[in-house]
PDB file of N, CA and C in Angstrom:
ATOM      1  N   UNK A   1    -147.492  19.394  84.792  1.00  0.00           N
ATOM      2  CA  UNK A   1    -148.088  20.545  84.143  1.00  0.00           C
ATOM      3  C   UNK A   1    -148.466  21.621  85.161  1.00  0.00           C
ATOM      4  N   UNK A   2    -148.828  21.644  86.282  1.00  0.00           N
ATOM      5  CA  UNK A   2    -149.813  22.288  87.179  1.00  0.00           C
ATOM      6  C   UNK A   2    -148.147  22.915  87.565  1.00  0.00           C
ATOM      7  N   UNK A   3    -147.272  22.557  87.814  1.00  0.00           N
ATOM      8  CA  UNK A   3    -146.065  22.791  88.452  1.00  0.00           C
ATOM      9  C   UNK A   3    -145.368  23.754  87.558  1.00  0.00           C
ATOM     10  N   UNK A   4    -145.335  23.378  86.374  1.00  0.00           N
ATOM     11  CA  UNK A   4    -144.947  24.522  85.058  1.00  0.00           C
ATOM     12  C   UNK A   4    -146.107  26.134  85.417  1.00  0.00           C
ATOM     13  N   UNK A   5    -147.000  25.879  85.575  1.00  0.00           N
ATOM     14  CA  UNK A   5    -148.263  26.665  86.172  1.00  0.00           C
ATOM     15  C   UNK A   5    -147.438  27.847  86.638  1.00  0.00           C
ATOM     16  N   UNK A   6    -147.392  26.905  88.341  1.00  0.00           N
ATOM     17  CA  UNK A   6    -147.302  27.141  89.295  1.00  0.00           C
ATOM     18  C   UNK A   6    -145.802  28.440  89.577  1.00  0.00           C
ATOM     19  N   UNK A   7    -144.514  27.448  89.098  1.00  0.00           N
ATOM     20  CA  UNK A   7    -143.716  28.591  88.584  1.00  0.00           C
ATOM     21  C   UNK A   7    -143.907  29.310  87.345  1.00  0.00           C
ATOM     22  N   UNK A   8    -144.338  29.550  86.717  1.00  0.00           N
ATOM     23  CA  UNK A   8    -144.812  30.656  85.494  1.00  0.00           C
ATOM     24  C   UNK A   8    -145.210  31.753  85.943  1.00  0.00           C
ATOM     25  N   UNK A   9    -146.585  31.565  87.032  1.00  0.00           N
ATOM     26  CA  UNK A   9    -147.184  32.623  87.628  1.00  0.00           C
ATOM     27  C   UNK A   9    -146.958  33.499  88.593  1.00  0.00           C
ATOM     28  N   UNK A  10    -146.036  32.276  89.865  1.00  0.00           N
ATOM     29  CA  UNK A  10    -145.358  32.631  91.230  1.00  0.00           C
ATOM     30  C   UNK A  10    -144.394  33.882  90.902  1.00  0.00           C
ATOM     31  N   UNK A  11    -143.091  33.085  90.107  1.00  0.00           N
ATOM     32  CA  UNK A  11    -142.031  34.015  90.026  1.00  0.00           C
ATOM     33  C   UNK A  11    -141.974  35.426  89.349  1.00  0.00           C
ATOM     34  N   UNK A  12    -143.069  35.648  88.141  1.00  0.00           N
ATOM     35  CA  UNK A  12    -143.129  37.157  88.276  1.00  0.00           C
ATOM     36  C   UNK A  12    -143.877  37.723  88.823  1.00  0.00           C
ATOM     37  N   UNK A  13    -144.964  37.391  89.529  1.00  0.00           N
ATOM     38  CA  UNK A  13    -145.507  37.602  90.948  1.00  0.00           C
ATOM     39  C   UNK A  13    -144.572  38.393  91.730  1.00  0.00           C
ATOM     40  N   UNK A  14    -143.921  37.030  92.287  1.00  0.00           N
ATOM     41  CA  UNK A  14    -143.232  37.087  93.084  1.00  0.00           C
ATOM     42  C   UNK A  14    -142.067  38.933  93.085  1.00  0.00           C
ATOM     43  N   UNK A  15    -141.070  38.435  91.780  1.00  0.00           N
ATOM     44  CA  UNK A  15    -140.333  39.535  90.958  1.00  0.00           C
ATOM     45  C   UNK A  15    -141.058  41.011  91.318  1.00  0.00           C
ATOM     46  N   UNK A  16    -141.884  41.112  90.537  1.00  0.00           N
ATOM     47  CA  UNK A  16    -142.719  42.510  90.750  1.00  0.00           C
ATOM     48  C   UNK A  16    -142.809  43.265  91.835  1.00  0.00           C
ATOM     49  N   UNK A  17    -143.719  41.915  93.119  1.00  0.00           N
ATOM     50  CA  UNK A  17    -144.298  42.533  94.342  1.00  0.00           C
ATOM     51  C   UNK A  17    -142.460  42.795  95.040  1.00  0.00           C
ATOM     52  N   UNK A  18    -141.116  41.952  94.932  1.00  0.00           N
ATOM     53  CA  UNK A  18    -139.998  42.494  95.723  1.00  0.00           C
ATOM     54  C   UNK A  18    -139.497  43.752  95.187  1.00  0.00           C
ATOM     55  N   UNK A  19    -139.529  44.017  93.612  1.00  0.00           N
ATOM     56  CA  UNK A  19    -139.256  45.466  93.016  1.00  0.00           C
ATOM     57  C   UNK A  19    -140.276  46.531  93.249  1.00  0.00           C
ATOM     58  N   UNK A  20    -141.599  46.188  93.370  1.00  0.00           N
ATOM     59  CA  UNK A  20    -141.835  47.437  94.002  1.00  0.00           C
ATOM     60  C   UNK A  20    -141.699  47.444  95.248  1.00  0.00           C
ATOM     61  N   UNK A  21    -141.468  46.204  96.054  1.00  0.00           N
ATOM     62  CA  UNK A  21    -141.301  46.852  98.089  1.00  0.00           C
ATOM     63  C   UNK A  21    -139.788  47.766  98.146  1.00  0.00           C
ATOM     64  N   UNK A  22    -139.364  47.174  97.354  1.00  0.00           N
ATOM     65  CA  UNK A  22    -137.715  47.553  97.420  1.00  0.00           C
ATOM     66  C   UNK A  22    -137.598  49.147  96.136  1.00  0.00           C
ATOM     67  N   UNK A  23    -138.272  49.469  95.990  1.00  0.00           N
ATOM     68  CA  UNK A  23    -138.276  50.636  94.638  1.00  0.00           C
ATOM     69  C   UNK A  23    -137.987  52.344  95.590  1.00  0.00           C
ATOM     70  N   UNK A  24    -138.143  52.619  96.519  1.00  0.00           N
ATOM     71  CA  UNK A  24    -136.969  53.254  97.163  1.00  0.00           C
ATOM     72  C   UNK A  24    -136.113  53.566  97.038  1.00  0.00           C
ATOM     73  N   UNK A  25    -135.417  51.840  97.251  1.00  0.00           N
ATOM     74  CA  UNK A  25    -133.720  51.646  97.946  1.00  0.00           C
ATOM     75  C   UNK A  25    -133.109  51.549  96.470  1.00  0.00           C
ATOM     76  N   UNK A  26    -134.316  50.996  95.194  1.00  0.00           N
ATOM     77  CA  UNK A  26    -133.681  50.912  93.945  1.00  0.00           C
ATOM     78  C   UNK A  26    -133.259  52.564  93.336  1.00  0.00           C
ATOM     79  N   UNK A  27    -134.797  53.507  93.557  1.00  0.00           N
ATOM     80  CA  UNK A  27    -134.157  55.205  93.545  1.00  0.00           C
ATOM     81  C   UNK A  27    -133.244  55.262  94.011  1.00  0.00           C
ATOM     82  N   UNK A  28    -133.040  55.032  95.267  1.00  0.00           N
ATOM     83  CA  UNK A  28    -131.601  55.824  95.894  1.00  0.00           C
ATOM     84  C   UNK A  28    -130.321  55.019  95.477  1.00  0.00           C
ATOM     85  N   UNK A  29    -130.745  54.360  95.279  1.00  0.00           N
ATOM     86  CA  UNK A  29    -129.133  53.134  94.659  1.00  0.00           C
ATOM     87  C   UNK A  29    -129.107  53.892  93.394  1.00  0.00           C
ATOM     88  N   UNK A  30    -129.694  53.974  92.881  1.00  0.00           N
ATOM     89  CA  UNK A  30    -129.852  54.747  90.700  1.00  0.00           C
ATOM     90  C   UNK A  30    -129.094  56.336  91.059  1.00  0.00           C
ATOM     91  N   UNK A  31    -129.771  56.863  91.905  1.00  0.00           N
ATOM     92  CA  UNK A  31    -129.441  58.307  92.694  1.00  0.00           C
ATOM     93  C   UNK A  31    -128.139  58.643  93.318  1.00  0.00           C
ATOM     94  N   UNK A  32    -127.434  57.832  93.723  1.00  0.00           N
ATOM     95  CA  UNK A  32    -126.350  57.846  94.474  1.00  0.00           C
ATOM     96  C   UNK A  32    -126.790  58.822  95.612  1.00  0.00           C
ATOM     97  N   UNK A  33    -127.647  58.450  96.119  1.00  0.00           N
ATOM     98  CA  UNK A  33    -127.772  59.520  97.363  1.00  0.00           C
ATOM     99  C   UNK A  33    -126.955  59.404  98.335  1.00  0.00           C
ATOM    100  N   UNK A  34    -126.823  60.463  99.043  1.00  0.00           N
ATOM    101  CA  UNK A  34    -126.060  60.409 100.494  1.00  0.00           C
ATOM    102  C   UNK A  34    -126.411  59.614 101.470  1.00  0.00           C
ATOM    103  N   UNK A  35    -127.896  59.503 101.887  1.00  0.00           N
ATOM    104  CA  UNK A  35    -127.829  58.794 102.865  1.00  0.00           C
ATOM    105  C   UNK A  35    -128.767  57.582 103.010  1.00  0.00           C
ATOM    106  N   UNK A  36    -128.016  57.000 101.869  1.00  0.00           N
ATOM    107  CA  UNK A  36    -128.625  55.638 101.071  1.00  0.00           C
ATOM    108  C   UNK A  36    -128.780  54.466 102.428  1.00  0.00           C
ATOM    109  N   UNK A  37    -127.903  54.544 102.853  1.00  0.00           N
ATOM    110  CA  UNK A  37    -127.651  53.096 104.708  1.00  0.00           C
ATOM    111  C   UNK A  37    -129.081  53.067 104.948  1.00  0.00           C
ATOM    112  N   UNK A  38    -129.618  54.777 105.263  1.00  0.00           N
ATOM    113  CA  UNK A  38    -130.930  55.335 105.836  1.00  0.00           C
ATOM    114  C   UNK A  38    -132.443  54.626 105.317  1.00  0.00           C
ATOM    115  N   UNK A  39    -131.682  54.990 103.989  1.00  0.00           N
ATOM    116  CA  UNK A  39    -133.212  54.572 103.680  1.00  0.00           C
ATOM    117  C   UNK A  39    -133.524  53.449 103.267  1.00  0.00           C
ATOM    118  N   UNK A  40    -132.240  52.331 102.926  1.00  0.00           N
ATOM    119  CA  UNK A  40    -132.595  50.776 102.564  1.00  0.00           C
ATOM    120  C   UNK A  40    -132.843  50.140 103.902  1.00  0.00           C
ATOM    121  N   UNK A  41    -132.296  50.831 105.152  1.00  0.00           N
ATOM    122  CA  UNK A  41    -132.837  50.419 106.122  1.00  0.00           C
ATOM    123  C   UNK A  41    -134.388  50.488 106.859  1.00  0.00           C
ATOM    124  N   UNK A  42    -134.389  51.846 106.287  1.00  0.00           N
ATOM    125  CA  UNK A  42    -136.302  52.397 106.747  1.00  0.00           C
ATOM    126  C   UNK A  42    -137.179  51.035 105.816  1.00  0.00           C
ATOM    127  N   UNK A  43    -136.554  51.295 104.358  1.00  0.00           N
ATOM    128  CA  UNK A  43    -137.811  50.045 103.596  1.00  0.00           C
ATOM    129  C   UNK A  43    -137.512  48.436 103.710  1.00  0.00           C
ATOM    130  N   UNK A  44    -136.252  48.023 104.262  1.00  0.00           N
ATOM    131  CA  UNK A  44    -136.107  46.961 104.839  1.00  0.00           C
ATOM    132  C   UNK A  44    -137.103  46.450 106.186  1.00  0.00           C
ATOM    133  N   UNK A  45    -136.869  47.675 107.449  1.00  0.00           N
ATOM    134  CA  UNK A  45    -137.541  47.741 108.314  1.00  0.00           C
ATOM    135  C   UNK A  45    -139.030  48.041 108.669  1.00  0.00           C
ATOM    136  N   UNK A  46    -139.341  49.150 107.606  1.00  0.00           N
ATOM    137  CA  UNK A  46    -140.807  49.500 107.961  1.00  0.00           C
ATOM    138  C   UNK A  46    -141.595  49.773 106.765  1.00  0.00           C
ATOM    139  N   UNK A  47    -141.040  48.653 105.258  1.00  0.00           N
ATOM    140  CA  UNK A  47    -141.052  49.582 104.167  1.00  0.00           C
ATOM    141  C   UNK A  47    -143.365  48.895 104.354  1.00  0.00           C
ATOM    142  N   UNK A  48    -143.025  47.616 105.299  1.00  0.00           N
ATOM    143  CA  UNK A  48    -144.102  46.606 105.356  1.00  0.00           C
ATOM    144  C   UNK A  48    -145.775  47.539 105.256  1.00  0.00           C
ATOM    145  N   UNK A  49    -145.170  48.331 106.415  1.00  0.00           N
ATOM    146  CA  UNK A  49    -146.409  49.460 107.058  1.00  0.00           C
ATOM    147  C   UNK A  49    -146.967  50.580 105.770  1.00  0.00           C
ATOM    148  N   UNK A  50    -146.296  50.827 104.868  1.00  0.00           N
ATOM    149  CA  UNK A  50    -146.939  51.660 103.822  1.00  0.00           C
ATOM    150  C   UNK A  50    -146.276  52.995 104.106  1.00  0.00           C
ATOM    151  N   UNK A  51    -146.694  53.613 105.629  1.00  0.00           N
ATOM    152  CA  UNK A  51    -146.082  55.031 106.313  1.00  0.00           C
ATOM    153  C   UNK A  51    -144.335  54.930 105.597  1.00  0.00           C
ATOM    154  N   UNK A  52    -144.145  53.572 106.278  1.00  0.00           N
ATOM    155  CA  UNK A  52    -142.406  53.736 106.234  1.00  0.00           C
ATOM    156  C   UNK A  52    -141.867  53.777 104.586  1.00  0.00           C
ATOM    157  N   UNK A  53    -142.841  53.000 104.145  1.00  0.00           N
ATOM    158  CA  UNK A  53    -142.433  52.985 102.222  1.00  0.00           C
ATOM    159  C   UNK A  53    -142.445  53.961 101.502  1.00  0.00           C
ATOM    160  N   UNK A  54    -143.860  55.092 101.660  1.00  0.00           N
ATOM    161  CA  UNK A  54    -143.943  56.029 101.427  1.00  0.00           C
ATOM    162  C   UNK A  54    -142.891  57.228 102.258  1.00  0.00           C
ATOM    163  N   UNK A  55    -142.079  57.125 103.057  1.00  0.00           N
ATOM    164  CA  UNK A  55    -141.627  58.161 104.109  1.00  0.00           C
ATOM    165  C   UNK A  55    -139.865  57.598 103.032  1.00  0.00           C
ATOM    166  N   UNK A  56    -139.780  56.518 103.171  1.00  0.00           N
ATOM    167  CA  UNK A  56    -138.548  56.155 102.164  1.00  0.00           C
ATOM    168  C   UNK A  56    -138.226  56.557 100.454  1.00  0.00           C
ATOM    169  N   UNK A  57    -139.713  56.259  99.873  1.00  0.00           N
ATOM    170  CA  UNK A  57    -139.515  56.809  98.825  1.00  0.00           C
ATOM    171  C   UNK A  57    -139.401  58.436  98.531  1.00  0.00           C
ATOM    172  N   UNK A  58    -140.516  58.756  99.500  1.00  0.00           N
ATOM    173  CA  UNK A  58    -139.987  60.976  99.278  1.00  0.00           C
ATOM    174  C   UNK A  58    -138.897  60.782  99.691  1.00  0.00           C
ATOM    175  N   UNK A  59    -137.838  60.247 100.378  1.00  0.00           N
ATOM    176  CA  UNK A  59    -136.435  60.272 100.829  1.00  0.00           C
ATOM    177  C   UNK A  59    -135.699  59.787  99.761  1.00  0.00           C
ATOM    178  N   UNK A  60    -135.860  59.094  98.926  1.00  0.00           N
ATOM    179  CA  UNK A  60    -135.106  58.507  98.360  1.00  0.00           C
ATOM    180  C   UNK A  60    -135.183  59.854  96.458  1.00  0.00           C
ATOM    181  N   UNK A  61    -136.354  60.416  95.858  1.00  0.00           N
ATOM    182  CA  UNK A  61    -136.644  60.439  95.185  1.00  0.00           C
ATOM    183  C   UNK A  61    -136.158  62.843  95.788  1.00  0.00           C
ATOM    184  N   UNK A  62    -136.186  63.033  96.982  1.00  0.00           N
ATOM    185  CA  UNK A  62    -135.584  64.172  97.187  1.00  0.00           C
ATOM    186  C   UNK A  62    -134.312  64.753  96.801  1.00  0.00           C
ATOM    187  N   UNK A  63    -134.273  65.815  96.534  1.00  0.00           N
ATOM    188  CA  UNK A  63    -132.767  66.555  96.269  1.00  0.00           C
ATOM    189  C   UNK A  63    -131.829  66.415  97.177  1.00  0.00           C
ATOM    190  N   UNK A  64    -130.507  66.092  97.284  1.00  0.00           N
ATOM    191  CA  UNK A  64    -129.531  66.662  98.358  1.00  0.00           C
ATOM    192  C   UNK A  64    -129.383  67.634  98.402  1.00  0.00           C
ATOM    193  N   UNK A  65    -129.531  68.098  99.634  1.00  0.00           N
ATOM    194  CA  UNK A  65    -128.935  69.740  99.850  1.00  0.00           C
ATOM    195  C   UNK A  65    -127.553  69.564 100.127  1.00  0.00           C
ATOM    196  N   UNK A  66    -127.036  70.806  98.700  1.00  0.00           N
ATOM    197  CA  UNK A  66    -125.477  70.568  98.685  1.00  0.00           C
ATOM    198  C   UNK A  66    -124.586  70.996 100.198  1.00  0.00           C
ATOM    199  N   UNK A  67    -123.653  70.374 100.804  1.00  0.00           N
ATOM    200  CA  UNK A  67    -123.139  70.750 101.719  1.00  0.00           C
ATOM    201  C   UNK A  67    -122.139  71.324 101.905  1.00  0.00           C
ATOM    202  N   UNK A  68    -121.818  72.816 103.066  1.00  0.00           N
ATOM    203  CA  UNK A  68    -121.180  73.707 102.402  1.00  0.00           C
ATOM    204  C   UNK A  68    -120.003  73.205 103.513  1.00  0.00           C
ATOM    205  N   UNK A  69    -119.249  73.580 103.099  1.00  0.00           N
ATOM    206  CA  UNK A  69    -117.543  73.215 103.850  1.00  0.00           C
ATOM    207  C   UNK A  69    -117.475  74.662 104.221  1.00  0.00           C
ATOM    208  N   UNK A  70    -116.564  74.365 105.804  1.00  0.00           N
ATOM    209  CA  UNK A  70    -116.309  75.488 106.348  1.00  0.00           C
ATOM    210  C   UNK A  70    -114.960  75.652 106.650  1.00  0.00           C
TER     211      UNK A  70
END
């Protein structure tokens, strides 16, 4: 019983707290952004610190500036 508990509570725990560390890389994946490598790497790497999560998500949730061909 305690074990039925135990996973009941853990795994959407669990679920939640990885969708929001990862909710960024999920914008920019939804977004098709350009420089998606960038920023699943920033919240992979520094998403831990808060600075880097927050510095990923305005990146991820920003406009592309269209690029002009010359």
């Amino acid at each position: 019983m305690h074990l039925f508990v135990f996973a009941a509570l853990f795994f959407p725990i669990f679920g939640f707290g990885f969708v929001m560390y990862f909710l960024p890389s999920i914008i920019a994946l939804a977004r098709s952004k350009r420089d998606i490598a960038g920023i699943i790497l920033l919240n992979f790497f520094l998403g831990w610190t808060m600075i880097g999560w927050v510095v990923a998500l305005v990146w991820a949730v920003k406009t592309d500036v269209p690029v002009v061909a010359r």
